[in-house]
PDB file of N, CA and C in Angstrom:
ATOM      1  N   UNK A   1      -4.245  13.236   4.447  1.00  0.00           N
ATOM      2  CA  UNK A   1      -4.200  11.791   4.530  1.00  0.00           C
ATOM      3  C   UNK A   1      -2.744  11.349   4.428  1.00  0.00           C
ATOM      4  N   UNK A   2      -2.372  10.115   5.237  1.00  0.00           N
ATOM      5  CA  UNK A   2      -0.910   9.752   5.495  1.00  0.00           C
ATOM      6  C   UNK A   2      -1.735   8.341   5.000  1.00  0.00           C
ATOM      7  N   UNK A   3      -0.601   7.845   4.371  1.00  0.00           N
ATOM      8  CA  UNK A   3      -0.341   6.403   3.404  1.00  0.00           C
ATOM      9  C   UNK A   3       0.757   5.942   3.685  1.00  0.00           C
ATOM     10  N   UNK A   4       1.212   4.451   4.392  1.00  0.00           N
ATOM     11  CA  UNK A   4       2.507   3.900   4.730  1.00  0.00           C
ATOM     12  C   UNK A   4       2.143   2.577   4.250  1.00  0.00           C
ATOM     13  N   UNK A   5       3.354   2.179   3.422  1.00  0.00           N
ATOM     14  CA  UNK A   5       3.263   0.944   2.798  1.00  0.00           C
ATOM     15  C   UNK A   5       4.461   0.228   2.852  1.00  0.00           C
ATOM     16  N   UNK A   6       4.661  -0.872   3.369  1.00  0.00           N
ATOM     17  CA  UNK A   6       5.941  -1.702   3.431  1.00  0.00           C
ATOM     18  C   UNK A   6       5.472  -3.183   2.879  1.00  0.00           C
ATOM     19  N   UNK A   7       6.821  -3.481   2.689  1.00  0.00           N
ATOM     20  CA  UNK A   7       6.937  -5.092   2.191  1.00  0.00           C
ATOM     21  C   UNK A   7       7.809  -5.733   2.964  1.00  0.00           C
ATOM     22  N   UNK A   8       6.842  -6.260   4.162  1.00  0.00           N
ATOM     23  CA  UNK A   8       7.789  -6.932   5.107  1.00  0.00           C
ATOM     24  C   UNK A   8       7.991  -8.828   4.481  1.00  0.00           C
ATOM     25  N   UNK A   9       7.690  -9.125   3.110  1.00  0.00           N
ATOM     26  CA  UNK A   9       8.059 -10.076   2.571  1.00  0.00           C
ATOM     27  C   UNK A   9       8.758  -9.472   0.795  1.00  0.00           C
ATOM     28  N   UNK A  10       9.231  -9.397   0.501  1.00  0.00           N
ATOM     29  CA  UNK A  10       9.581  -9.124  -0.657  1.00  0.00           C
ATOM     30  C   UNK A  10       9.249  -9.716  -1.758  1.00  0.00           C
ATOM     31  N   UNK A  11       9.178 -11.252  -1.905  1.00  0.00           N
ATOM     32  CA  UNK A  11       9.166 -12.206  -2.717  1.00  0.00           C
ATOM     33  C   UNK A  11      10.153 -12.823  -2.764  1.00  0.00           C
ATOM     34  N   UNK A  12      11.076 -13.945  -3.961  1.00  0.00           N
ATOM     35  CA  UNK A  12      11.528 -14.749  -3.659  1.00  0.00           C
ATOM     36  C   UNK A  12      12.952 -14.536  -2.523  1.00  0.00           C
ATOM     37  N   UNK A  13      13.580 -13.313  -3.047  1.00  0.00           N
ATOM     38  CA  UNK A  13      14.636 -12.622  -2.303  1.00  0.00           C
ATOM     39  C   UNK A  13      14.050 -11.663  -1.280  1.00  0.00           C
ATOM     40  N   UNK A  14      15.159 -11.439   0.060  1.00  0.00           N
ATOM     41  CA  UNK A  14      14.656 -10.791   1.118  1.00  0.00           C
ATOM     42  C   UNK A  14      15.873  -9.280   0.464  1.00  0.00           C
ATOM     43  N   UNK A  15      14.903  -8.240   0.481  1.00  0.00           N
ATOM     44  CA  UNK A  15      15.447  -6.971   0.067  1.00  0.00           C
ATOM     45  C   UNK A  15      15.485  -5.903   1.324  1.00  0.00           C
ATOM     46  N   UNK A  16      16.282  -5.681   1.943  1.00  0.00           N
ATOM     47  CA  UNK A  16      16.246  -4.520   3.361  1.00  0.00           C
ATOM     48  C   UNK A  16      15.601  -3.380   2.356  1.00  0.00           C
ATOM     49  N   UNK A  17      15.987  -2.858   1.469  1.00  0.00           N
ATOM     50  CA  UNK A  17      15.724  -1.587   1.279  1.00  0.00           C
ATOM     51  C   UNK A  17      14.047  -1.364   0.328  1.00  0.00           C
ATOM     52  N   UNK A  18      13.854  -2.512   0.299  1.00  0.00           N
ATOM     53  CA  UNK A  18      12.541  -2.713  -0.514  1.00  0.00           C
ATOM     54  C   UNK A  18      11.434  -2.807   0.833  1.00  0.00           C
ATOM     55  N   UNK A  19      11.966  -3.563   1.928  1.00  0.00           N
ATOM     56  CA  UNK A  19      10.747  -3.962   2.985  1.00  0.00           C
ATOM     57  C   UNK A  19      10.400  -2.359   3.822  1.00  0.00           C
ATOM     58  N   UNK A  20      11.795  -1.811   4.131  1.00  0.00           N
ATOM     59  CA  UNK A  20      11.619  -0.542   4.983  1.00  0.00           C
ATOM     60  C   UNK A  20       9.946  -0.125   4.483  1.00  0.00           C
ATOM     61  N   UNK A  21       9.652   0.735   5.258  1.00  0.00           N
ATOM     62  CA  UNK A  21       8.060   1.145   5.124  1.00  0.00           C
ATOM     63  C   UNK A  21       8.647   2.311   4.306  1.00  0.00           C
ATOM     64  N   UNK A  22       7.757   3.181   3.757  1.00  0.00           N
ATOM     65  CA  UNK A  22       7.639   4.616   2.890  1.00  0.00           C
ATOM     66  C   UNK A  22       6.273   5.263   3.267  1.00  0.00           C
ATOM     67  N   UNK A  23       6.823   6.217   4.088  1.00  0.00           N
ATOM     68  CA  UNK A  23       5.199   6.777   4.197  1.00  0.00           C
ATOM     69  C   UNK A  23       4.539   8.394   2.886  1.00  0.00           C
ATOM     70  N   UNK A  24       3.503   8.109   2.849  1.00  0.00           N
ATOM     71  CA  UNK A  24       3.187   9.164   1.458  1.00  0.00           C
ATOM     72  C   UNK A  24       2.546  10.073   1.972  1.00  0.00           C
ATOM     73  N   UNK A  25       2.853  11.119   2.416  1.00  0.00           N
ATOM     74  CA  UNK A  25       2.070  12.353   2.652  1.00  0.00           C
ATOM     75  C   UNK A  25       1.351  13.271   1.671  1.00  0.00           C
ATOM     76  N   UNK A  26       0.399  13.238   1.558  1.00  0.00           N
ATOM     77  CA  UNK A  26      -0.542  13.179   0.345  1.00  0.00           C
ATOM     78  C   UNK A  26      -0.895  14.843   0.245  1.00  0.00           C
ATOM     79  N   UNK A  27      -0.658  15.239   1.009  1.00  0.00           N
ATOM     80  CA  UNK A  27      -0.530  16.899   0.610  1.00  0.00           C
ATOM     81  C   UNK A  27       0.838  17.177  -0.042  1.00  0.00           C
ATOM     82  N   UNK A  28       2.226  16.497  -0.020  1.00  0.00           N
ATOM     83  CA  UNK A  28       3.358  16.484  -0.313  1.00  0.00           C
ATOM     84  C   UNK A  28       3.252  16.431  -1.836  1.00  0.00           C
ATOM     85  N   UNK A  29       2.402  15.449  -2.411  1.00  0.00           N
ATOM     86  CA  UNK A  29       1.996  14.569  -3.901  1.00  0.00           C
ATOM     87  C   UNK A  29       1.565  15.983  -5.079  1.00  0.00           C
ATOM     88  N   UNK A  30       1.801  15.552  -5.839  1.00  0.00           N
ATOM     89  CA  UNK A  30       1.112  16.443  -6.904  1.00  0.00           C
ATOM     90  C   UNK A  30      -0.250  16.399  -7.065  1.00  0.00           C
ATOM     91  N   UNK A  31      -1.339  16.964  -6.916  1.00  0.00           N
ATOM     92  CA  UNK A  31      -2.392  16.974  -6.349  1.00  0.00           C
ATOM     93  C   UNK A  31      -3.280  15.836  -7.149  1.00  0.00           C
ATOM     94  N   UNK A  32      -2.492  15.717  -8.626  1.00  0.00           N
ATOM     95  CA  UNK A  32      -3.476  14.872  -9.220  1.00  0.00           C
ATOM     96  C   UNK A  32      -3.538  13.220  -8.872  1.00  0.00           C
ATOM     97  N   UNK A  33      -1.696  13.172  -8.357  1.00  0.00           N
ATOM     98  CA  UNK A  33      -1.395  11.978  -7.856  1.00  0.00           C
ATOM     99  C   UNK A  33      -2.489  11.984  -6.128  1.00  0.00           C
ATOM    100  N   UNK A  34      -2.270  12.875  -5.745  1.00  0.00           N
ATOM    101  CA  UNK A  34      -3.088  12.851  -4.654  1.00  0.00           C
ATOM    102  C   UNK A  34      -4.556  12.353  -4.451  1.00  0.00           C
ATOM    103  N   UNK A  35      -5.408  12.660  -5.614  1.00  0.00           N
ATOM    104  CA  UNK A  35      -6.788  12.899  -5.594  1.00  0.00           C
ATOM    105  C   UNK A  35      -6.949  11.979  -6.264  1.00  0.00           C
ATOM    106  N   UNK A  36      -5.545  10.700  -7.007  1.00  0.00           N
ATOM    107  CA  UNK A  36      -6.094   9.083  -7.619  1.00  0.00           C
ATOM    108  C   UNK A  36      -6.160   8.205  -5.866  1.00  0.00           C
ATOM    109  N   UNK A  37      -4.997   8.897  -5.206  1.00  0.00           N
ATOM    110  CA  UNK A  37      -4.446   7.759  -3.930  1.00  0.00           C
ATOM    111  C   UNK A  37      -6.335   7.448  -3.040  1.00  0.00           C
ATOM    112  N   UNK A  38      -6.434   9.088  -2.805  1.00  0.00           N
ATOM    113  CA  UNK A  38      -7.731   9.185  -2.409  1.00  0.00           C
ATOM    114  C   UNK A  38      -9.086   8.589  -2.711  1.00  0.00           C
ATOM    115  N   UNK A  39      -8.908   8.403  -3.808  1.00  0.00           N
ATOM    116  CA  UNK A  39      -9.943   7.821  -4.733  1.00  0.00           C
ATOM    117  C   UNK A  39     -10.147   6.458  -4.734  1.00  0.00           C
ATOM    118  N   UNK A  40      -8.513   5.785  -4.931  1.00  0.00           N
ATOM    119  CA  UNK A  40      -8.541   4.470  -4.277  1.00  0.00           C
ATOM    120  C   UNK A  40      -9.024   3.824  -3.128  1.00  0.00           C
ATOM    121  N   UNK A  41      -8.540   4.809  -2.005  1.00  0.00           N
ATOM    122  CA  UNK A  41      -8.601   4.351  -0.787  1.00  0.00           C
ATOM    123  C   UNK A  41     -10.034   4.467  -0.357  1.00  0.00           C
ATOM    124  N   UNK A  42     -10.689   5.327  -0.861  1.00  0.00           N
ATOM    125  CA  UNK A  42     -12.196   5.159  -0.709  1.00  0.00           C
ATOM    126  C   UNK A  42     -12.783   4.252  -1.665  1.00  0.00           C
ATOM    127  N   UNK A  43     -12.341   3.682  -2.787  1.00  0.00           N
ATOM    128  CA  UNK A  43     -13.071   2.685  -3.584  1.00  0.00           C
ATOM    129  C   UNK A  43     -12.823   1.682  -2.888  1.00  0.00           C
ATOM    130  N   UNK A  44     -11.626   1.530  -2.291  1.00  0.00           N
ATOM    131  CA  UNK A  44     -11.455  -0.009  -1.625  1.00  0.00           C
ATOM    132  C   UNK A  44     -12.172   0.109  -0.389  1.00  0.00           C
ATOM    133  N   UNK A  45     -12.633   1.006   0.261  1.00  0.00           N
ATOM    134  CA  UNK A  45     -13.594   1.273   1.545  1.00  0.00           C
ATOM    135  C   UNK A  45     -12.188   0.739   2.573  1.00  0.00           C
ATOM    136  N   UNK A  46     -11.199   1.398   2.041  1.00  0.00           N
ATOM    137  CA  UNK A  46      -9.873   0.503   3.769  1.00  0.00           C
ATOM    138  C   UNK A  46     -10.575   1.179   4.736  1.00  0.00           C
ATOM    139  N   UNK A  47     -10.631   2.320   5.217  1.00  0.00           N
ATOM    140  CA  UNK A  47     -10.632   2.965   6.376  1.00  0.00           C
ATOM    141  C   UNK A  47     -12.257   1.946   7.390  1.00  0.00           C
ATOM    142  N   UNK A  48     -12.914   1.342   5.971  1.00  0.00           N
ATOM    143  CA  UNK A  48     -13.893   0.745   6.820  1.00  0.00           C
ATOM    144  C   UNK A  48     -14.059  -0.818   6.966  1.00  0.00           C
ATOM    145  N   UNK A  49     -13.172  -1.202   6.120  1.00  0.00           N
ATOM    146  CA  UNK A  49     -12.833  -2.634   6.571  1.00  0.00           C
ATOM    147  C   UNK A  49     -12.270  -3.242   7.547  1.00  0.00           C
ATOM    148  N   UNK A  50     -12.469  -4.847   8.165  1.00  0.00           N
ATOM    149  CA  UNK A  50     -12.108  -5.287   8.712  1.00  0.00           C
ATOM    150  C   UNK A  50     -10.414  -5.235   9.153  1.00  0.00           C
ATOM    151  N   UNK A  51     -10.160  -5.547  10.189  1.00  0.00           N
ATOM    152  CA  UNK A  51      -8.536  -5.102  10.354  1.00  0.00           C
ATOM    153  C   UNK A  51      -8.157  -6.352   9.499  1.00  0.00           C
ATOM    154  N   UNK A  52      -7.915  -7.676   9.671  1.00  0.00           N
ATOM    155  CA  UNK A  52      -7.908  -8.789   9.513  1.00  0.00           C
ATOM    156  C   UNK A  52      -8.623  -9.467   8.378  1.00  0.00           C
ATOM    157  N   UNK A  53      -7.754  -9.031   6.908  1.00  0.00           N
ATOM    158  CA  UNK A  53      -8.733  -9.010   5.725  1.00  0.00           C
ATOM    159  C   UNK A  53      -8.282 -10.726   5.683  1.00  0.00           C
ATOM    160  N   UNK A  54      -8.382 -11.407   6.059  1.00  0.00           N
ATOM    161  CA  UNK A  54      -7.089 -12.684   5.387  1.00  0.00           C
ATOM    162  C   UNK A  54      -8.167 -13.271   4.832  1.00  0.00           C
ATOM    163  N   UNK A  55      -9.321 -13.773   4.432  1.00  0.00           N
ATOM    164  CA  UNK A  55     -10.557 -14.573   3.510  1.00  0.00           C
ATOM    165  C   UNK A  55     -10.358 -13.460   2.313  1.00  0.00           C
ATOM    166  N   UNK A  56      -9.678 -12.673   2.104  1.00  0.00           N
ATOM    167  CA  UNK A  56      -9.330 -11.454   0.657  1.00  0.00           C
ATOM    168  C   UNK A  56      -8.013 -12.272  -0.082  1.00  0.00           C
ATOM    169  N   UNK A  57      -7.370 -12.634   0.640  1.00  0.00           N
ATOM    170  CA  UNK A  57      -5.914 -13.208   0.091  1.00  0.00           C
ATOM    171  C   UNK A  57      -5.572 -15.029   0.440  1.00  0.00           C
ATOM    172  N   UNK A  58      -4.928 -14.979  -0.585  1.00  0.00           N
ATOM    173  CA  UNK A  58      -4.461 -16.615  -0.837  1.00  0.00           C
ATOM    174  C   UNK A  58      -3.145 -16.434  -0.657  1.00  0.00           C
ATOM    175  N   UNK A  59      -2.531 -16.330   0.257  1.00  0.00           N
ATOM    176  CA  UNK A  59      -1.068 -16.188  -0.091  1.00  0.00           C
ATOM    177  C   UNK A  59      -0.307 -17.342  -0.751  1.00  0.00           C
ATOM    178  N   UNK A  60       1.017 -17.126  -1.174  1.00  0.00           N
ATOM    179  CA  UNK A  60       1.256 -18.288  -1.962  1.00  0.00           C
ATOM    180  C   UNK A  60       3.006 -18.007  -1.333  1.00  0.00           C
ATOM    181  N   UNK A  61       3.265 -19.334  -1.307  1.00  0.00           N
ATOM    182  CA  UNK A  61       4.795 -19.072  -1.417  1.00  0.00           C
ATOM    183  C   UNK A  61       5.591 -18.798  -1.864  1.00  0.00           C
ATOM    184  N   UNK A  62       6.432 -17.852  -1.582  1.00  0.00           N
ATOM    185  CA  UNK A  62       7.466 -16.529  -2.002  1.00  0.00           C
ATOM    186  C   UNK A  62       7.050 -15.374  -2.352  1.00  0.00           C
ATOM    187  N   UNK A  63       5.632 -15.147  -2.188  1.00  0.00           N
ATOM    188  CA  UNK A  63       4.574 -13.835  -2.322  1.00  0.00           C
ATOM    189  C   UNK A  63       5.114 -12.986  -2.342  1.00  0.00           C
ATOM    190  N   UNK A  64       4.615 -11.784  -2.769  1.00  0.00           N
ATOM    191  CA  UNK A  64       5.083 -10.187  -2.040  1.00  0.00           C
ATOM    192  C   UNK A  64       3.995 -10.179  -0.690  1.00  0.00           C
ATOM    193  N   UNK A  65       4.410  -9.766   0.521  1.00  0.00           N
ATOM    194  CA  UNK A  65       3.553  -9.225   1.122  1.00  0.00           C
ATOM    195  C   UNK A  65       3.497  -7.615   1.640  1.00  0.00           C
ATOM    196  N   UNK A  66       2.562  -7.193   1.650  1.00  0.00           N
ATOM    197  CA  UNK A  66       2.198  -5.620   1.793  1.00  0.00           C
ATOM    198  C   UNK A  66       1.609  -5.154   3.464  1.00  0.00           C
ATOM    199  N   UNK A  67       2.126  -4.252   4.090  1.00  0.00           N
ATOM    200  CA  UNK A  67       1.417  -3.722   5.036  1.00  0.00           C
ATOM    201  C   UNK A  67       0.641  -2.483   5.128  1.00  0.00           C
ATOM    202  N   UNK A  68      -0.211  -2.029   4.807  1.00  0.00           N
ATOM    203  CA  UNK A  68      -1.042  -0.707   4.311  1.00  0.00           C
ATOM    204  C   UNK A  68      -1.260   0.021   5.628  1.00  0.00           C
ATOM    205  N   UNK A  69      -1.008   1.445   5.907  1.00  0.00           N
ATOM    206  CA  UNK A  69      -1.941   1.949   6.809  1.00  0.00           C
ATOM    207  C   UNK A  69      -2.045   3.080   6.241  1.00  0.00           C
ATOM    208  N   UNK A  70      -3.267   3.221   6.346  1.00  0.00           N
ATOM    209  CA  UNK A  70      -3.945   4.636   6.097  1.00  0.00           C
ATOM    210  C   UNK A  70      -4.559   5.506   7.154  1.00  0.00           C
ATOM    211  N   UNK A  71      -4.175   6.791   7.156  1.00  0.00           N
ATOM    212  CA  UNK A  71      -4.765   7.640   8.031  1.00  0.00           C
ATOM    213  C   UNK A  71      -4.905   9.045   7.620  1.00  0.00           C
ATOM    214  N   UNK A  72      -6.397   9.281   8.033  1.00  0.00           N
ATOM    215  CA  UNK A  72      -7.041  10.225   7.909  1.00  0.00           C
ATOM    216  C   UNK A  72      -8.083  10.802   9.263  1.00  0.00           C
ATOM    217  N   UNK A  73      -7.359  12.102   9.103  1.00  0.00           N
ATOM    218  CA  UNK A  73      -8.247  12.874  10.335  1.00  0.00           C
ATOM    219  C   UNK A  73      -8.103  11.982  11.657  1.00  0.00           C
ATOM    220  N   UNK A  74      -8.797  11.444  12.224  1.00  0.00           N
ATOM    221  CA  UNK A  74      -8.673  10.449  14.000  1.00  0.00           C
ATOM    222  C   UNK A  74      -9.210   9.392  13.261  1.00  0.00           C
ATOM    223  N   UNK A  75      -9.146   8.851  12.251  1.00  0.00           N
ATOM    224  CA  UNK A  75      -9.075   7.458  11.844  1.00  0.00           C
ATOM    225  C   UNK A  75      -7.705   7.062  10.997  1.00  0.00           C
ATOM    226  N   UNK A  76      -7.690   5.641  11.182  1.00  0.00           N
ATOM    227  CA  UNK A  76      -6.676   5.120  11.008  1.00  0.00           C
ATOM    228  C   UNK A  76      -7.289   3.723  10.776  1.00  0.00           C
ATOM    229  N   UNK A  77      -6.178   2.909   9.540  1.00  0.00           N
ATOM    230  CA  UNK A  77      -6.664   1.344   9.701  1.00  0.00           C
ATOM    231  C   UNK A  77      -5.312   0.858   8.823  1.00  0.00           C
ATOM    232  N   UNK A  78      -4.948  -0.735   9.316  1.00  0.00           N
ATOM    233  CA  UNK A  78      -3.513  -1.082   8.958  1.00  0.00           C
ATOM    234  C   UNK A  78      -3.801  -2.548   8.857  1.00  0.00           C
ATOM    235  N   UNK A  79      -4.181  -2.759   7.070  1.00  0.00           N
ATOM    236  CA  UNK A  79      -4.163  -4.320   6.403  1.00  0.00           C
ATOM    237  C   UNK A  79      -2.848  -4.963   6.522  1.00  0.00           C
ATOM    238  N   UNK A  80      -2.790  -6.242   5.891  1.00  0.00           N
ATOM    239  CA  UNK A  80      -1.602  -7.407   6.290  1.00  0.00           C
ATOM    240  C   UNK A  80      -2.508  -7.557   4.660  1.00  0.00           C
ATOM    241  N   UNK A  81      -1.477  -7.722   3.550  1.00  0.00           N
ATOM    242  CA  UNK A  81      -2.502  -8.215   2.640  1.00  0.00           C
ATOM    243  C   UNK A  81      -1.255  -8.816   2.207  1.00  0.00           C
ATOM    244  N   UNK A  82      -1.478 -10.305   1.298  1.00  0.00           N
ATOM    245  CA  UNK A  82      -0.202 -11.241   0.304  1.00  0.00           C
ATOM    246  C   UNK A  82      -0.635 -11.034  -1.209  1.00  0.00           C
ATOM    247  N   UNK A  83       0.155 -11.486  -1.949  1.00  0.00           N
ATOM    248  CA  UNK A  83      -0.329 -11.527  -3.093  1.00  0.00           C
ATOM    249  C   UNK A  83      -0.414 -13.034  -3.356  1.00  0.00           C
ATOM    250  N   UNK A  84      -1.637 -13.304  -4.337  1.00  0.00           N
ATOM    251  CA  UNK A  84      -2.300 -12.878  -4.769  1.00  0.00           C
ATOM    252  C   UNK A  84      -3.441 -11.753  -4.454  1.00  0.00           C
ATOM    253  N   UNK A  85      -3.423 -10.546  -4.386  1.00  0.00           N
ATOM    254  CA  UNK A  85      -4.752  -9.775  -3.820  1.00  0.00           C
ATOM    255  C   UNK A  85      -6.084  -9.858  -4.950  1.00  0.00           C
ATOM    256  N   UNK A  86      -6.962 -10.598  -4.021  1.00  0.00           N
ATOM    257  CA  UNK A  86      -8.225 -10.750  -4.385  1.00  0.00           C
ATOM    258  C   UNK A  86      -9.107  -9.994  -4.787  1.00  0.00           C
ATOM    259  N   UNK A  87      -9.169  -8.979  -4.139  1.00  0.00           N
ATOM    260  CA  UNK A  87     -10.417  -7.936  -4.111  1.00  0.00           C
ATOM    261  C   UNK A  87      -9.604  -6.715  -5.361  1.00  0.00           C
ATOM    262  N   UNK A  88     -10.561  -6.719  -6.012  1.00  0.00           N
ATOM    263  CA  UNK A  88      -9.461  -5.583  -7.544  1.00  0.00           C
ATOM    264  C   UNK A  88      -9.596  -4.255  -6.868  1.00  0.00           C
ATOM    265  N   UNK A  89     -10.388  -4.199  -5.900  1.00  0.00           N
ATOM    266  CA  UNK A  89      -9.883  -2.342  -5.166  1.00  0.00           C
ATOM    267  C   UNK A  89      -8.995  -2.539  -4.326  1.00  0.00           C
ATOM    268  N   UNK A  90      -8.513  -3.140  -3.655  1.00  0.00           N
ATOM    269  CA  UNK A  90      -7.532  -3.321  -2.989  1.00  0.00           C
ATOM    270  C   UNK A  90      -6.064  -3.733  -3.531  1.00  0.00           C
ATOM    271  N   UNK A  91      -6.316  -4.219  -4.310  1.00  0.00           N
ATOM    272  CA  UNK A  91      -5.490  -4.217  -5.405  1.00  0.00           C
ATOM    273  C   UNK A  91      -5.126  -3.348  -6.338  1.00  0.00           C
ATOM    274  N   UNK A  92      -6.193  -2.631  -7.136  1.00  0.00           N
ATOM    275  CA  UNK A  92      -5.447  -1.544  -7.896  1.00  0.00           C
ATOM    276  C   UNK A  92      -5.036  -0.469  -6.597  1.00  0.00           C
ATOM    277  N   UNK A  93      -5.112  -0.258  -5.439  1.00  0.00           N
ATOM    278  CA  UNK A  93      -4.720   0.730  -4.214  1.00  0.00           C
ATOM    279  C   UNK A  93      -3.492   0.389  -4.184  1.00  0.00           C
ATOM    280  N   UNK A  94      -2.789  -0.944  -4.342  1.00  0.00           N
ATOM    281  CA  UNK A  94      -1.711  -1.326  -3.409  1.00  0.00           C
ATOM    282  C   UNK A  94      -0.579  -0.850  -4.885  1.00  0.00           C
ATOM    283  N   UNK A  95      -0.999  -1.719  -5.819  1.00  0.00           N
ATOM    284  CA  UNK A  95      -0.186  -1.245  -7.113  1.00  0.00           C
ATOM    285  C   UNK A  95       0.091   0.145  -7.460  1.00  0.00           C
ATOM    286  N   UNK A  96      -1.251   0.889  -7.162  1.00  0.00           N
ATOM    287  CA  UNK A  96      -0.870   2.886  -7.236  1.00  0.00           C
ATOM    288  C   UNK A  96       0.246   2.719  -6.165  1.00  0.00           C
ATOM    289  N   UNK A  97      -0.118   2.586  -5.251  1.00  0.00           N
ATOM    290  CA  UNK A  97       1.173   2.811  -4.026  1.00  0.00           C
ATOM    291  C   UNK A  97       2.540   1.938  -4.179  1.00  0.00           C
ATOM    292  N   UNK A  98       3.198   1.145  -5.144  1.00  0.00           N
ATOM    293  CA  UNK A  98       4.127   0.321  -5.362  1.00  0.00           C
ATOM    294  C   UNK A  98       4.713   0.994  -6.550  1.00  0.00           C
ATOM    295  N   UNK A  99       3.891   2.209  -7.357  1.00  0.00           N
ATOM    296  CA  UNK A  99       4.409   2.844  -8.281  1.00  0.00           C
ATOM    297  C   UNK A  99       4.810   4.059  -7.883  1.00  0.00           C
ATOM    298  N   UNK A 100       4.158   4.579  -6.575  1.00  0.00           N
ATOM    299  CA  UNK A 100       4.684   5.507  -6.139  1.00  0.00           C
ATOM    300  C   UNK A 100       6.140   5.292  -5.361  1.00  0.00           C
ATOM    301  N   UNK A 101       5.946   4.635  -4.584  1.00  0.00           N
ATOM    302  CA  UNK A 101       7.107   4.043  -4.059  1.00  0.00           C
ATOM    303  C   UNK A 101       8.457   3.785  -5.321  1.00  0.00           C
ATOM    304  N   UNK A 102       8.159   3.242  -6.228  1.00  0.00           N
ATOM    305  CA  UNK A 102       9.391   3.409  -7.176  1.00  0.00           C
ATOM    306  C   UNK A 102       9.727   4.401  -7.963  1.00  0.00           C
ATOM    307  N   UNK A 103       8.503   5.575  -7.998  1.00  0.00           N
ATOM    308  CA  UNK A 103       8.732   6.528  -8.299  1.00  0.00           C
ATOM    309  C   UNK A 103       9.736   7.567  -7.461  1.00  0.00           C
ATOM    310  N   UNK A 104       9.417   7.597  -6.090  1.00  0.00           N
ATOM    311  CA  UNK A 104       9.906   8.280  -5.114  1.00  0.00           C
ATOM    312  C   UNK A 104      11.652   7.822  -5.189  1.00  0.00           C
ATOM    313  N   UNK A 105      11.261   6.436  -4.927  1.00  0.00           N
ATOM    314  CA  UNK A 105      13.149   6.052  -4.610  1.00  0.00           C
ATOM    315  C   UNK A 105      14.026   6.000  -6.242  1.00  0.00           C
ATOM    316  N   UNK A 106      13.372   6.212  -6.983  1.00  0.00           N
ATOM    317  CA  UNK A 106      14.049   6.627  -8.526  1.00  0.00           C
ATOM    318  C   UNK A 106      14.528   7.903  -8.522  1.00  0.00           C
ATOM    319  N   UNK A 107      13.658   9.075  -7.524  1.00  0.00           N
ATOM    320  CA  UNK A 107      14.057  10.263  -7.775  1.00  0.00           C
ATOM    321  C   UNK A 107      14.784  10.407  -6.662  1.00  0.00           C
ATOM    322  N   UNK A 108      15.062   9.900  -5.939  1.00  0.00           N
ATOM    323  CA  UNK A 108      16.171  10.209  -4.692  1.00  0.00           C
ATOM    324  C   UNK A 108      17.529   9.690  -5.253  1.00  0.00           C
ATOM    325  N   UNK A 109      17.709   8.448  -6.231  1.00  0.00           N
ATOM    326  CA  UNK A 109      18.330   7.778  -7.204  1.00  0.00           C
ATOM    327  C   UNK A 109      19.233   9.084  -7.477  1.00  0.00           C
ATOM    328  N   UNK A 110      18.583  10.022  -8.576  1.00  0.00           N
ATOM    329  CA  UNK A 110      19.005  11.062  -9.552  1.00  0.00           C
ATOM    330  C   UNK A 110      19.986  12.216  -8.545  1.00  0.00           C
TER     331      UNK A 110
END
C-alpha cells in the first residue's frame, strides 16, 4: 500500500515545504507503524468512499487542507478533505499520517 499526503493549504501561513506531497510506502514503515496506517485506512473505508467527500467537512478560513491518496493493489482513491474533519475515521487517518510526516522530515533533519 502507497499513502501520499499533502497540504496544498497550510493554514494561516503558506509553507512550500509543508504543502509538497510525502508519499509513505508502507512496506518501507516499521511494520507496526504499517499495520496502524492499514488499519486506519480500512476503518475510514477511503478506498470505498465517495471521491468528493465535501458534506464530511466544514472548511473554515485559514484551515489546514489535506489531499489523501491511497493505493492498493489496482485500486486507488484521492480525498480533498479541510479541517475541521468531521468523520473521526478520517480523521484519526489523516493525524496518523501528519505524525508520520513529521516524523520522517525530523529524521532527514538529524
Amino acid at each position: 500500500m502507497r499513502v501520499t499526503i499533502a497540504m496544498p493549504s497550510t493554514g494561516l501561513f503558506y509553507a512550500p515545504g509543508l504543502a509538497e506531497p510525502v508519499v509513505l510506502e508502507l512496506s518501507a514503515l516499521p511494520p507496526e507503524e504499517a499495520a496502524r496506517i492499514q488499519a486506519l485506512v480500512h476503518d475510514a473505508k477511503f478506498l470505498d468512499r465517495a471521491a468528493a467527500p465535501e458534506a464530511l467537512t466544514r472548511p473554515m478560513p485559514d484551515a489546514r487542507q489535506f489531499t489523501v491518496t491511497v493505493e492498493q493493489a489496482d485500486r486507488s482513491r484521492t480525498l480533498h478533505l479541510a479541517e475541521p474533519i468531521a468523520d473521526p475515521a478520517l480523521k484519526a487517518l489523516v493525524g496518523c499520517l501528519v505524525e508520520q510526516v513529521r516524523a520522517l522530515r525530523e529524521k532527514k533533519r538529524q
